[in-house]
Protein backbone atom coordinates (compact mmCIF):
# COMPACT_ATOMS: atom_id res chain seq x y z
CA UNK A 1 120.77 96.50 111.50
CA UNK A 2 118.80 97.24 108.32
CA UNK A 3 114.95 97.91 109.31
CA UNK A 4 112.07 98.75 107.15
CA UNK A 5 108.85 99.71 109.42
CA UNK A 6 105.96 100.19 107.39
CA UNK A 7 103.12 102.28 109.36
CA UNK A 8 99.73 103.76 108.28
CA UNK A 9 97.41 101.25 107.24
CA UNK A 10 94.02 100.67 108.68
CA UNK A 11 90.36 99.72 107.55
CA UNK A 12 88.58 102.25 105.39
CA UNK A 13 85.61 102.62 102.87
CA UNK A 14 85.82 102.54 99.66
CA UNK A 15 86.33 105.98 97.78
CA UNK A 16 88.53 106.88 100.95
CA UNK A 17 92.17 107.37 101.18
CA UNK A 18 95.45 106.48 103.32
CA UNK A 19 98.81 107.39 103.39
CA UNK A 20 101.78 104.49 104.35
CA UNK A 21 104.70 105.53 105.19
CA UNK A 22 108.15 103.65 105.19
CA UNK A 23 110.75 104.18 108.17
CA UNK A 24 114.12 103.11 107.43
CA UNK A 25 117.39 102.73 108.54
CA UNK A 26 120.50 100.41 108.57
CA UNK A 27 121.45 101.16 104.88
CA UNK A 28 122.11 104.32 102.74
CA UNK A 29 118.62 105.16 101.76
CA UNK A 30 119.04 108.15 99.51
CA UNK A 31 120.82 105.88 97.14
CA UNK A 32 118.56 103.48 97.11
CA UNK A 33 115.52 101.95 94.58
CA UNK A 34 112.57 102.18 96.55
CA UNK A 35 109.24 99.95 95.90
CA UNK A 36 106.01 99.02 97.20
CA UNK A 37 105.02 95.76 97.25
CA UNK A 38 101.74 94.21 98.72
CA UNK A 39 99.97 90.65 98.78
CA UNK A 40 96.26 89.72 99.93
CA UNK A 41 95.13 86.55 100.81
CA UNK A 42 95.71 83.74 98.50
CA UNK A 43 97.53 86.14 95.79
CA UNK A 44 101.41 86.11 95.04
CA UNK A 45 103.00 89.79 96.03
CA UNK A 46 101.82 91.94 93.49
CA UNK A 47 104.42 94.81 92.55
CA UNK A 48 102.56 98.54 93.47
CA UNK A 49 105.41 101.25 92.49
CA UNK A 50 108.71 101.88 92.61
CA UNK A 51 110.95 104.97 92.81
CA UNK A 52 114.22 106.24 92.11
CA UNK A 53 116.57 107.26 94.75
CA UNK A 54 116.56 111.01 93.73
CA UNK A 55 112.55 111.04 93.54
CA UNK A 56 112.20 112.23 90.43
CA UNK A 57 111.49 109.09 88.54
CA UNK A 58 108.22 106.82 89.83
CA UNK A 59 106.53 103.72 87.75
CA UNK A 60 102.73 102.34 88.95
CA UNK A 61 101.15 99.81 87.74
CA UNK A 62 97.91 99.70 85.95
CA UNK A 63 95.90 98.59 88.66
CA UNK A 64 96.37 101.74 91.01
CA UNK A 65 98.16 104.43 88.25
CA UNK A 66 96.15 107.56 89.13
CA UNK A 67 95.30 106.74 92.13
CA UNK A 68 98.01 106.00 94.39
CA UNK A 69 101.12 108.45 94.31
CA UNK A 70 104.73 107.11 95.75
CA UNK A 71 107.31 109.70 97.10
CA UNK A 72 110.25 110.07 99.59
CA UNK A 73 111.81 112.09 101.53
CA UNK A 74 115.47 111.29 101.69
CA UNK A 75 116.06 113.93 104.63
CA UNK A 76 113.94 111.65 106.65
CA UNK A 77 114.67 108.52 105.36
CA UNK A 78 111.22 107.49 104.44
CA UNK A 79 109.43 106.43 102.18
CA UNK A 80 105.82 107.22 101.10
CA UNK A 81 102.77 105.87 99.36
CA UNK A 82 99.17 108.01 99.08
CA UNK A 83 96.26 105.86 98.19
CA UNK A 84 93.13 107.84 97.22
CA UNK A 85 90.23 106.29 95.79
CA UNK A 86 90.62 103.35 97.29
CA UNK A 87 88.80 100.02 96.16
CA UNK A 88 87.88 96.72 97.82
CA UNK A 89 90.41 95.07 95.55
CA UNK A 90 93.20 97.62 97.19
CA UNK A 91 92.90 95.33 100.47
CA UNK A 92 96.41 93.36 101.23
CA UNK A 93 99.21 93.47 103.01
CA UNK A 94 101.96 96.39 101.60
CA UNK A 95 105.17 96.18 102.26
CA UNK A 96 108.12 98.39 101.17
CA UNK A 97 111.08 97.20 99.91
CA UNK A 98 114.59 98.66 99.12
CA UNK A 99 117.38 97.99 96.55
CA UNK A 100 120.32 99.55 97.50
CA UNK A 101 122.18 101.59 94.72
CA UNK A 102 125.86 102.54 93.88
CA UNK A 103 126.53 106.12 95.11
CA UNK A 104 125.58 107.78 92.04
CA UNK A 105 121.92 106.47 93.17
CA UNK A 106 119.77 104.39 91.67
CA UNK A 107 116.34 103.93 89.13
CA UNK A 108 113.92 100.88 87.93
CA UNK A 109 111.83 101.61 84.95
CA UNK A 110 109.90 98.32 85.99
CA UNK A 111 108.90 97.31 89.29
CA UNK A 112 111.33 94.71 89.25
CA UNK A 113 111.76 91.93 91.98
CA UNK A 114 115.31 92.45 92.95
CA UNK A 115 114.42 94.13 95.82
CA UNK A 116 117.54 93.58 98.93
CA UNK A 117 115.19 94.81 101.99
CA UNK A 118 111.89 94.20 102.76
CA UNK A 119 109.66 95.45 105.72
CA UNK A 120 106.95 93.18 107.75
CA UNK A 121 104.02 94.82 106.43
CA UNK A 122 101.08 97.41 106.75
CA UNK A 123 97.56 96.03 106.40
CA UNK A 124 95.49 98.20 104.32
CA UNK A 125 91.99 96.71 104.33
CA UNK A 126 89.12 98.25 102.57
CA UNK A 127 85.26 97.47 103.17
CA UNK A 128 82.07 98.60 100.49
């Protein structure tokens, strides 16, 4: 049974920070394209950052580049995503999502739709 269980989120002020973190299990995660995804209310799912399956390659987009870092640790299985500086437009829903690779691993130099897995969702909500 593949599961993705998104934790960490919460309601915070601006300027603040949290860290999500991404459970998983059910697939061969070290292999894997990792990305965060996340959607408020009204919005289409708005592509956050991906990862490659060794760590060593990450894209962001515009909106949060600077602020938010992605990571993993494939030990764990889990997946990560720091969010410093946080602003009111930062509030949504993030999930994580997974692409399973071939075993030489895997790496997006877009954060590309073609996700496989996706979790139910951390609500990050964040007030002025």
């Amino acid at each position: 049974l593949v599961q993705l269980v998104e934790s960490g989120g919460g309601s915070v002020q601006a300027g603040g920070s949290l860290r999500l973190s991404c459970a998983a299990s059910g697939f061969t995660f070290s292999t894997s394209c990792m990305f965060w995804f996340r959607q408020a209310p009204g919005k289409e799912r708005e592509g956050v950052a991906t990862i490659s399956s060794g760590g060593t390659f990450t894209v962001y987009a515009d909106s949060v580049k600077g602020r938010f870092t992605i990571s993993r640790d494939n030990a764990k299985n889990t997946l990560y995503l720091q969010m410093n500086s946080l602003k009111v437009e930062d509030t949504a829903m993030y999930f994580c999502t997974a692409r399973p690779g071939p075993p030489g691993g895997c790496i997006r130099t877009r954060i590309s739709n073609d996700w496989t897995y996706s979790g139910q969702g951390t609500q990050v909500t964040v007030s002025s």
